[in-house]
C-alpha atoms as a PDB file:
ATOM      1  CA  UNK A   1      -7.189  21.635 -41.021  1.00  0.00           C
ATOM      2  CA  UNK A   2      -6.770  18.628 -39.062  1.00  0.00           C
ATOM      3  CA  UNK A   3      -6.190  18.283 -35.685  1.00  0.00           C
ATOM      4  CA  UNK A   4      -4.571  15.544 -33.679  1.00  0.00           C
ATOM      5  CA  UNK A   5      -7.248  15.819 -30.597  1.00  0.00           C
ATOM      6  CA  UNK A   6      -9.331  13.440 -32.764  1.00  0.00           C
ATOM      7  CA  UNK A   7      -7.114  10.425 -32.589  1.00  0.00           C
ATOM      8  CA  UNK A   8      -6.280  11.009 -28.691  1.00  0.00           C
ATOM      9  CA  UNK A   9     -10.112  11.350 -28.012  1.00  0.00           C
ATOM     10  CA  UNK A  10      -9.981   7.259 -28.804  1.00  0.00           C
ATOM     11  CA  UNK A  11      -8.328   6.774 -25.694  1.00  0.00           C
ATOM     12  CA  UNK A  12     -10.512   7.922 -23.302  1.00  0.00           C
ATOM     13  CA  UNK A  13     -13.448   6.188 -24.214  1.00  0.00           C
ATOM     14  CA  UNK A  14     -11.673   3.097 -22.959  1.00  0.00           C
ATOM     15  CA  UNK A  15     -12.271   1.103 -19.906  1.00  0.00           C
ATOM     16  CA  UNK A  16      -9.950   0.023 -17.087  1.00  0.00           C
ATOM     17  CA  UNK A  17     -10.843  -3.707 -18.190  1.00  0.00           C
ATOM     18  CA  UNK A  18      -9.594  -2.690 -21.797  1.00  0.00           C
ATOM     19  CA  UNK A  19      -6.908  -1.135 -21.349  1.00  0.00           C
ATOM     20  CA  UNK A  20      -5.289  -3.167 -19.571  1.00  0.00           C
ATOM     21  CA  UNK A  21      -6.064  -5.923 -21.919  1.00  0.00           C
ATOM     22  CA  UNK A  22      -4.547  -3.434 -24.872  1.00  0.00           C
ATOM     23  CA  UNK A  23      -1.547  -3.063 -22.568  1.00  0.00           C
ATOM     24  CA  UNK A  24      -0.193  -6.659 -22.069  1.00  0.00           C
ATOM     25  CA  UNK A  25      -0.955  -6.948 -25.650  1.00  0.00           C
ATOM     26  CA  UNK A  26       1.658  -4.320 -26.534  1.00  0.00           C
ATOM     27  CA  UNK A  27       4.115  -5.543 -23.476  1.00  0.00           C
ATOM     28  CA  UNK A  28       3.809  -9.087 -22.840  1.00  0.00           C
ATOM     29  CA  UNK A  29       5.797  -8.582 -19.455  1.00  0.00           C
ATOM     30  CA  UNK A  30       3.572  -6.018 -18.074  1.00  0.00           C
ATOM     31  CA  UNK A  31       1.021  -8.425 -16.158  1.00  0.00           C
ATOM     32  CA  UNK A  32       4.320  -9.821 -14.471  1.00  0.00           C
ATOM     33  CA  UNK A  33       5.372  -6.775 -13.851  1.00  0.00           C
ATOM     34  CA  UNK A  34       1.673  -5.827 -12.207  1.00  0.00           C
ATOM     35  CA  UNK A  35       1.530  -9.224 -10.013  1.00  0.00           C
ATOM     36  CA  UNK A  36       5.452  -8.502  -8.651  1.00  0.00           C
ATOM     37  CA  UNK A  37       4.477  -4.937  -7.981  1.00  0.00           C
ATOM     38  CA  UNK A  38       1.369  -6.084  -5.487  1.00  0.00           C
ATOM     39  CA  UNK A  39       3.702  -8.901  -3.803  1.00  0.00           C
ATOM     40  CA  UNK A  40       5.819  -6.380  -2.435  1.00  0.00           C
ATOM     41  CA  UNK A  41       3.224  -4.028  -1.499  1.00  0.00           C
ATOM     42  CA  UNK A  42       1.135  -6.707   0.235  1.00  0.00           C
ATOM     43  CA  UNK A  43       4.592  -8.200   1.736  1.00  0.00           C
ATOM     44  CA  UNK A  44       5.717  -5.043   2.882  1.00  0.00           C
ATOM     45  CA  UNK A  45       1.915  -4.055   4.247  1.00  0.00           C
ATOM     46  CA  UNK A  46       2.344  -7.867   6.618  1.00  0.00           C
ATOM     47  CA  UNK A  47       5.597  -6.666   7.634  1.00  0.00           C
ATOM     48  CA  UNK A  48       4.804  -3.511   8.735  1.00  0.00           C
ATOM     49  CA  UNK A  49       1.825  -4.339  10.480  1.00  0.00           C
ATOM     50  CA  UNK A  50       3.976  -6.858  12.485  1.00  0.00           C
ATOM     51  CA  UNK A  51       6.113  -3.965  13.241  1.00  0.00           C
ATOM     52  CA  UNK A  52       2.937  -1.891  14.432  1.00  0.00           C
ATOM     53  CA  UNK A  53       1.913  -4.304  17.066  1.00  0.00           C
ATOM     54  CA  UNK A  54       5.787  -4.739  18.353  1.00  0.00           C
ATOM     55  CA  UNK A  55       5.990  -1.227  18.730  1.00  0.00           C
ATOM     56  CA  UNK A  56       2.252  -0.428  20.157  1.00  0.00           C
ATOM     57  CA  UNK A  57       3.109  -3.499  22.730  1.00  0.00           C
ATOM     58  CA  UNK A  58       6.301  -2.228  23.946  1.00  0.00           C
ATOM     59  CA  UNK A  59       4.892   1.521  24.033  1.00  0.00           C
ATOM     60  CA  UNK A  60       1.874  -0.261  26.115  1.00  0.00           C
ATOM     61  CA  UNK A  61       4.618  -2.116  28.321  1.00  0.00           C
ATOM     62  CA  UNK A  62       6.268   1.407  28.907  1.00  0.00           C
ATOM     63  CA  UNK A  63       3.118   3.318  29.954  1.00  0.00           C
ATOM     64  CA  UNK A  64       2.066   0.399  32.394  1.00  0.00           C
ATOM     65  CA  UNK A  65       5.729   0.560  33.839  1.00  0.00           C
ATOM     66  CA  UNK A  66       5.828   4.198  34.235  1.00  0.00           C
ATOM     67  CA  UNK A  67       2.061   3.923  35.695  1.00  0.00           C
ATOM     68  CA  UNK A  68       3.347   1.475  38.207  1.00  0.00           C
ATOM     69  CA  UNK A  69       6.276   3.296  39.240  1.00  0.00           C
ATOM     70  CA  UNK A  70       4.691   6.654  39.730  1.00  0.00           C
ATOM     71  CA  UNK A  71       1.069   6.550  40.090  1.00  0.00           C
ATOM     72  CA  UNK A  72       0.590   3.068  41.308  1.00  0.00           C
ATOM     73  CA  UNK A  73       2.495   2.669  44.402  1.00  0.00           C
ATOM     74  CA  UNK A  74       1.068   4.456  47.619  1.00  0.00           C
ATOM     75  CA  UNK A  75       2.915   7.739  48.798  1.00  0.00           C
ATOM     76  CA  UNK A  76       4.789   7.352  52.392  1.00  0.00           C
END
Protein backbone atom coordinates (compact mmCIF):
# COMPACT_ATOMS: atom_id res chain seq x y z
CA UNK A 1 0.00 0.00 0.00
CA UNK A 2 1.28 3.17 -1.16
CA UNK A 3 0.88 6.32 0.19
CA UNK A 4 1.02 9.75 -1.35
CA UNK A 5 2.97 11.41 1.84
CA UNK A 6 6.10 10.13 0.05
CA UNK A 7 5.97 12.34 -2.98
CA UNK A 8 4.81 15.55 -0.84
CA UNK A 9 7.76 14.85 1.63
CA UNK A 10 9.99 16.16 -1.64
CA UNK A 11 8.79 19.46 -1.06
CA UNK A 12 9.86 20.28 2.10
CA UNK A 13 13.29 19.50 1.85
CA UNK A 14 13.53 22.51 -0.41
CA UNK A 15 15.04 25.83 0.21
CA UNK A 16 13.63 29.35 -0.09
CA UNK A 17 16.51 29.94 -2.79
CA UNK A 18 15.03 26.81 -4.70
CA UNK A 19 11.92 27.22 -4.71
CA UNK A 20 11.67 30.13 -5.89
CA UNK A 21 13.95 29.25 -8.68
CA UNK A 22 11.39 26.05 -9.36
CA UNK A 23 8.63 28.66 -9.29
CA UNK A 24 9.52 31.17 -12.11
CA UNK A 25 10.44 28.10 -13.91
CA UNK A 26 6.83 26.87 -13.89
CA UNK A 27 5.38 30.71 -14.22
CA UNK A 28 7.61 32.82 -16.13
CA UNK A 29 5.57 35.98 -14.88
CA UNK A 30 5.91 35.27 -11.30
CA UNK A 31 9.31 37.27 -10.63
CA UNK A 32 7.32 40.29 -12.25
CA UNK A 33 4.71 39.67 -10.36
CA UNK A 34 7.17 39.53 -7.01
CA UNK A 35 9.13 42.92 -8.03
CA UNK A 36 5.44 44.84 -8.70
CA UNK A 37 4.21 43.43 -5.44
CA UNK A 38 7.33 45.16 -3.33
CA UNK A 39 6.94 48.56 -5.44
CA UNK A 40 3.72 49.12 -4.01
CA UNK A 41 4.51 48.04 -0.63
CA UNK A 42 7.68 50.15 -0.48
CA UNK A 43 5.62 53.10 -2.34
CA UNK A 44 2.87 52.89 -0.12
CA UNK A 45 5.41 52.47 3.16
CA UNK A 46 7.12 56.37 1.67
CA UNK A 47 3.72 57.58 1.47
CA UNK A 48 2.56 56.78 4.60
CA UNK A 49 5.42 57.77 6.45
CA UNK A 50 5.00 61.25 4.80
CA UNK A 51 1.58 61.13 6.14
CA UNK A 52 2.99 60.22 9.75
CA UNK A 53 5.10 63.26 10.06
CA UNK A 54 2.11 65.66 8.60
CA UNK A 55 -0.05 64.37 11.09
CA UNK A 56 2.53 64.11 14.23
CA UNK A 57 3.47 67.95 13.15
CA UNK A 58 0.08 69.28 13.14
CA UNK A 59 -0.88 67.18 16.41
CA UNK A 60 2.55 68.88 17.82
CA UNK A 61 1.25 72.39 16.44
CA UNK A 62 -2.12 71.69 18.35
CA UNK A 63 -0.63 70.75 21.76
CA UNK A 64 1.80 73.86 21.64
CA UNK A 65 -1.36 76.04 20.76
CA UNK A 66 -3.51 74.68 23.40
CA UNK A 67 -0.30 74.94 25.85
CA UNK A 68 -0.07 78.56 24.95
CA UNK A 69 -3.55 79.40 25.33
CA UNK A 70 -4.15 77.77 28.65
CA UNK A 71 -1.11 77.08 30.54
CA UNK A 72 1.20 79.60 29.08
CA UNK A 73 -0.25 82.91 29.60
CA UNK A 74 -0.19 84.34 33.28
CA UNK A 75 -3.61 84.30 35.25
CA UNK A 76 -5.06 88.02 36.07
Amino acid sequence: MSSDTDISLSSYDEDQGSKLIRKAREAPFFPFGMAGFAAIVAYGLYRLKTQGFVVGAMTLGMGYSLYQEFWGKPKP
